[in-house]
C-alpha atoms as a PDB file:
ATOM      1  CA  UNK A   1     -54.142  69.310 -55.497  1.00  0.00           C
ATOM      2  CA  UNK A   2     -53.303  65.824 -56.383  1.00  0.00           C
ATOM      3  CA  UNK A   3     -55.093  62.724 -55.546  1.00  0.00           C
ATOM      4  CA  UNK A   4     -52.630  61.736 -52.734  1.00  0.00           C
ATOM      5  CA  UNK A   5     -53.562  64.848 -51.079  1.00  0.00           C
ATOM      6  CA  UNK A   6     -56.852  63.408 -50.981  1.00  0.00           C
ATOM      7  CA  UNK A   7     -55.802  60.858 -48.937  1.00  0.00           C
ATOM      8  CA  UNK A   8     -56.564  62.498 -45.736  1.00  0.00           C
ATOM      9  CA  UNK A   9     -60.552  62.812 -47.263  1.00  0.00           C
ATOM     10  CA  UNK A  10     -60.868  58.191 -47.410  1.00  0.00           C
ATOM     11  CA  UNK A  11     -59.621  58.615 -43.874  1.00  0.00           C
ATOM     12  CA  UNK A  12     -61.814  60.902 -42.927  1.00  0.00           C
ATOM     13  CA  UNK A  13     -64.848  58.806 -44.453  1.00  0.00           C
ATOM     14  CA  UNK A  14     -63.110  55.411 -42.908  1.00  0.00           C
ATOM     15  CA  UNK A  15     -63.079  57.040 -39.347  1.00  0.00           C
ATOM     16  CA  UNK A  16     -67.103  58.082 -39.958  1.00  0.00           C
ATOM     17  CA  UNK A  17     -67.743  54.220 -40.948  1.00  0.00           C
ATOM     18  CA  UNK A  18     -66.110  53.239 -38.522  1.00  0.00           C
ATOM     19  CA  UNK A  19     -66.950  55.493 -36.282  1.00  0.00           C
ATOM     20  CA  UNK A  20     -63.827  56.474 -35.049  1.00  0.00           C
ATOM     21  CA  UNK A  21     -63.812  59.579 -32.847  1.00  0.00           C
ATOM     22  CA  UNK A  22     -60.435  59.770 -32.162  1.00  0.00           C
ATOM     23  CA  UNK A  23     -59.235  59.173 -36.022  1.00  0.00           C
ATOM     24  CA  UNK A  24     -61.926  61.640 -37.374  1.00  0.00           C
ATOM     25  CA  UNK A  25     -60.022  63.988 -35.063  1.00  0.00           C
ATOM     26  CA  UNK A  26     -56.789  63.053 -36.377  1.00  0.00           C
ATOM     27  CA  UNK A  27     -57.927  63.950 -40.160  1.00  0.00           C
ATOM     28  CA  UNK A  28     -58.333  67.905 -38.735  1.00  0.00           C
ATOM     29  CA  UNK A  29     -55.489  70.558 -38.666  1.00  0.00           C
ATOM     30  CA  UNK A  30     -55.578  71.949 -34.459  1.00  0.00           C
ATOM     31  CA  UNK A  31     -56.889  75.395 -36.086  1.00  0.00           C
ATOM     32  CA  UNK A  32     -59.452  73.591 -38.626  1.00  0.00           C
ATOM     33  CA  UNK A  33     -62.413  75.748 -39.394  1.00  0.00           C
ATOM     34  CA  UNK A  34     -65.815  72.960 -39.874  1.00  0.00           C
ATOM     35  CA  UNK A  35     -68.772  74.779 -40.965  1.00  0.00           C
ATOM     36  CA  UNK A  36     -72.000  72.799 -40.876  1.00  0.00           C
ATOM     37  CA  UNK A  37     -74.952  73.748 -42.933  1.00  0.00           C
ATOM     38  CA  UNK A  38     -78.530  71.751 -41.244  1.00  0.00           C
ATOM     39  CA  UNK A  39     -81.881  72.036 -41.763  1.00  0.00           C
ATOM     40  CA  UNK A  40     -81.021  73.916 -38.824  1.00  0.00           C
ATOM     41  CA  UNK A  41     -78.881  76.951 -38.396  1.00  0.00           C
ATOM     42  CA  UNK A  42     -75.585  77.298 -39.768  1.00  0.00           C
ATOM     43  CA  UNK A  43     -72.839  76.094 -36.930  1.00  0.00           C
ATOM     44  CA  UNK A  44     -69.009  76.660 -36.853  1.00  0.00           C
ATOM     45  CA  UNK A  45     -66.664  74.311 -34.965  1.00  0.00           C
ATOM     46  CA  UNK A  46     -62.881  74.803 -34.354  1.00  0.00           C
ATOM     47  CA  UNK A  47     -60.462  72.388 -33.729  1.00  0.00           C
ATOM     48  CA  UNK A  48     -60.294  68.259 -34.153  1.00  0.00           C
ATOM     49  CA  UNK A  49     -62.307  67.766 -31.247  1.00  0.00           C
ATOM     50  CA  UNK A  50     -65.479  69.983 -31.838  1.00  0.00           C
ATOM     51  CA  UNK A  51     -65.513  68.491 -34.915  1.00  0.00           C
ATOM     52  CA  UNK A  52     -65.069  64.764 -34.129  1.00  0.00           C
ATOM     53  CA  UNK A  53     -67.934  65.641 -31.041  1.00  0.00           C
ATOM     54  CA  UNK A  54     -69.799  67.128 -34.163  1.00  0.00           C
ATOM     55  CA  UNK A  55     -70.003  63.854 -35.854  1.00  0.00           C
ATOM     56  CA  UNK A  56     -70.468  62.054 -32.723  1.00  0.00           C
ATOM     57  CA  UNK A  57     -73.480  63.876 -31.743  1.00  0.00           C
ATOM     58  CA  UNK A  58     -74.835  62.631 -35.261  1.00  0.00           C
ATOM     59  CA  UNK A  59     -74.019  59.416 -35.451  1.00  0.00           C
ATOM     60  CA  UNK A  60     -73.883  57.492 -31.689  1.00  0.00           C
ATOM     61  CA  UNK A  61     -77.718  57.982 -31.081  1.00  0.00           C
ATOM     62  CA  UNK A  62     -78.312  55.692 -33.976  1.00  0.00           C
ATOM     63  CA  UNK A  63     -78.568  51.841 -32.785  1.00  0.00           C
ATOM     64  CA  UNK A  64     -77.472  50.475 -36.200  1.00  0.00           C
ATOM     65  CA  UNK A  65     -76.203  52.717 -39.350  1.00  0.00           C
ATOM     66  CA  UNK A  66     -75.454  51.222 -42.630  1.00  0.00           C
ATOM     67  CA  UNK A  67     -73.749  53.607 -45.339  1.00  0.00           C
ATOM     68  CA  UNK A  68     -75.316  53.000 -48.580  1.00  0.00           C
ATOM     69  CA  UNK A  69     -72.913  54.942 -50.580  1.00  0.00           C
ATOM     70  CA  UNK A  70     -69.740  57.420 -50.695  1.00  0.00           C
ATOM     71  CA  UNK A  71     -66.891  58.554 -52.468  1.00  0.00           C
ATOM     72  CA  UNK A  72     -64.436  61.302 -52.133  1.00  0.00           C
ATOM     73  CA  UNK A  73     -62.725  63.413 -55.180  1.00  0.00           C
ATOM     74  CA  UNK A  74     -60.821  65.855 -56.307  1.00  0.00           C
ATOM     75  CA  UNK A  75     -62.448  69.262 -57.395  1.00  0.00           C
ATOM     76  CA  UNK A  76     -60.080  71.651 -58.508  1.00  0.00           C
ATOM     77  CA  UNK A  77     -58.381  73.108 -54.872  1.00  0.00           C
ATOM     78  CA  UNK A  78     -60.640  71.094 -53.179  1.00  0.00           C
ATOM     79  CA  UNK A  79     -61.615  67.698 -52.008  1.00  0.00           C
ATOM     80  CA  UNK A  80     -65.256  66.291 -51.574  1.00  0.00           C
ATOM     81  CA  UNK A  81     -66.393  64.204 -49.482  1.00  0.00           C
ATOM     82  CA  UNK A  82     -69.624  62.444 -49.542  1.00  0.00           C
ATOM     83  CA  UNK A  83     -71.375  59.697 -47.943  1.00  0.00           C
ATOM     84  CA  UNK A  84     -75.652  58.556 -47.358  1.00  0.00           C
ATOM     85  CA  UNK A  85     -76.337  56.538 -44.764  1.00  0.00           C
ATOM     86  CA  UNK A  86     -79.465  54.874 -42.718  1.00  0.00           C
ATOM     87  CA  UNK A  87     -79.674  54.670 -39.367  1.00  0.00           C
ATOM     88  CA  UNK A  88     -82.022  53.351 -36.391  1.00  0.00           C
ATOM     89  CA  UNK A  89     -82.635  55.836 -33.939  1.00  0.00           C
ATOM     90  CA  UNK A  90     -84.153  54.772 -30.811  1.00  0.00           C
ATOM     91  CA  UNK A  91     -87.193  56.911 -31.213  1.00  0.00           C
ATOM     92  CA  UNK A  92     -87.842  57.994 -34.335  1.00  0.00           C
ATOM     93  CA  UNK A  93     -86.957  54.677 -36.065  1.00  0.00           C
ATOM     94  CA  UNK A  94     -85.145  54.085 -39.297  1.00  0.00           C
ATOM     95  CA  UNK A  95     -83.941  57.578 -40.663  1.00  0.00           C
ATOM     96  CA  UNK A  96     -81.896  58.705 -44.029  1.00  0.00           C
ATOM     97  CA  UNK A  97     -79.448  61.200 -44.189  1.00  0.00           C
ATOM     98  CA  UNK A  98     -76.495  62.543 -46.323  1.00  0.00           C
ATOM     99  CA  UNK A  99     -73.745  64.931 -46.396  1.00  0.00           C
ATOM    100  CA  UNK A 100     -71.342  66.141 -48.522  1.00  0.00           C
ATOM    101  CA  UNK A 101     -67.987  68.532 -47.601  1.00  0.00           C
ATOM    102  CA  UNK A 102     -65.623  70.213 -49.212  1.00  0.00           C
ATOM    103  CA  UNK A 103     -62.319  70.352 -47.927  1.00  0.00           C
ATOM    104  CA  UNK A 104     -59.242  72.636 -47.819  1.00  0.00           C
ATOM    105  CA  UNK A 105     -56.130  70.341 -46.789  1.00  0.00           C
ATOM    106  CA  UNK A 106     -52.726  71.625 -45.983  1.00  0.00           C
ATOM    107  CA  UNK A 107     -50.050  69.067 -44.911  1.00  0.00           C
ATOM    108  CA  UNK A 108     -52.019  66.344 -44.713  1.00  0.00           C
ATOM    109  CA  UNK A 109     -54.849  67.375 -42.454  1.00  0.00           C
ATOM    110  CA  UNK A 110     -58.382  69.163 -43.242  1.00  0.00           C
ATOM    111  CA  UNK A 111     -58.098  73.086 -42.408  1.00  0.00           C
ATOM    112  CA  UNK A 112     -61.519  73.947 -43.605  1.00  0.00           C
ATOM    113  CA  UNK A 113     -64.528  71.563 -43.743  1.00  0.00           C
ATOM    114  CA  UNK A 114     -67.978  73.214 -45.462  1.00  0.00           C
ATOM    115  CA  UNK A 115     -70.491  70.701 -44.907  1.00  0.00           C
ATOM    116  CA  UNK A 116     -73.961  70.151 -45.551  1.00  0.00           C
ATOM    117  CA  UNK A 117     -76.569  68.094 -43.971  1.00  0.00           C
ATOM    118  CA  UNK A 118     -79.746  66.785 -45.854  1.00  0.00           C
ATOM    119  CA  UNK A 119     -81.254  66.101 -42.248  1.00  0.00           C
ATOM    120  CA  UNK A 120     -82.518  62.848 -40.646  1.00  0.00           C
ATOM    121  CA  UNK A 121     -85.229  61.888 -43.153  1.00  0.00           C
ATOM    122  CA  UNK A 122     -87.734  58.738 -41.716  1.00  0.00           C
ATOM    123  CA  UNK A 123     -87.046  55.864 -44.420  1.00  0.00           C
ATOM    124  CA  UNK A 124     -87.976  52.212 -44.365  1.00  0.00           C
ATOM    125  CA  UNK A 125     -86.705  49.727 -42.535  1.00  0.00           C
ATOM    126  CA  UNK A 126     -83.659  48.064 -44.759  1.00  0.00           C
ATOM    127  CA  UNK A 127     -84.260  44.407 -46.073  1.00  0.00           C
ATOM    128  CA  UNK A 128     -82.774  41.885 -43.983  1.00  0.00           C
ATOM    129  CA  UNK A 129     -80.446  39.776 -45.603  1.00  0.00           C
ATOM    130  CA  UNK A 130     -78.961  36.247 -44.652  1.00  0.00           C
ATOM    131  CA  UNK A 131     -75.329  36.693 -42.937  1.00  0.00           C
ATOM    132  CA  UNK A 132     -76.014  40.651 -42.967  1.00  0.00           C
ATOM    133  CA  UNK A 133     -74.624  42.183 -39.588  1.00  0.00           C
ATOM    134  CA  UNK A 134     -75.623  45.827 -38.867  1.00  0.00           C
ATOM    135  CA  UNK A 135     -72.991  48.231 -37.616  1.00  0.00           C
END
């Protein structure tokens, strides 16, 4: 695998910055296979949209998210995609979470997602900086 197969791994983490339903979608083959690993049970989605309503479920309850760090690479076969971020949910306050995949791509678009899910952790409130305008 070469790093412009990759490609379709910085889109996938643009469209969760973003977030993008409709491009996360876009990043998955129709047939895509997106295993999820929580402090929960183990879940399987199939398809761009289960897995785009799989990342919506995580992310729109939060009333401001701020990613604090991600990167994708190549490993080998596969690519990896990472990203922690804080969020404000409505109830529980500010919480910290992380996950990191590893991909399978085939012409262009993810065919098999493995994911894992460090699970909303409570964290403090971020420091508020001049200019600073939460997303």
């Amino acid at each position: 695998m070469t790093t412009a197969e990759a490609a379709v791994g910085r889109k996938l983490l643009q469209a969760v910055q973003a977030p993008n339903w409709t491009a996360i979608a876009r990043c998955f083959a129709p047939e895509a296979s997106f295993r999820v690993l929580t402090p929960g049970p183990l879940r399987t989605f199939t398809g761009p949209e289960e897995a785009a309503e799989r990342f919506r479920f995580w992310l729109e309850p939060l009333e401001e998210i701020e990613f604090l760090e991600s990167d994708v690479e190549v490993i080998a076969d596969r690519v990896r995609i990472r990203y922690r971020f804080r969020g404000r949910d409505p109830e529980k306050g500010w919480q910290l979470n992380e996950h990191t995949g590893y991909a399978e791509v085939e012409d262009g678009r993810i065919v098999t997602l493995n994911m894992t899910c460090a699970g909303f952790r409570p964290t403090t409130e971020p420091e508020r900086r001049p200019g600073r305008v939460p997303t």
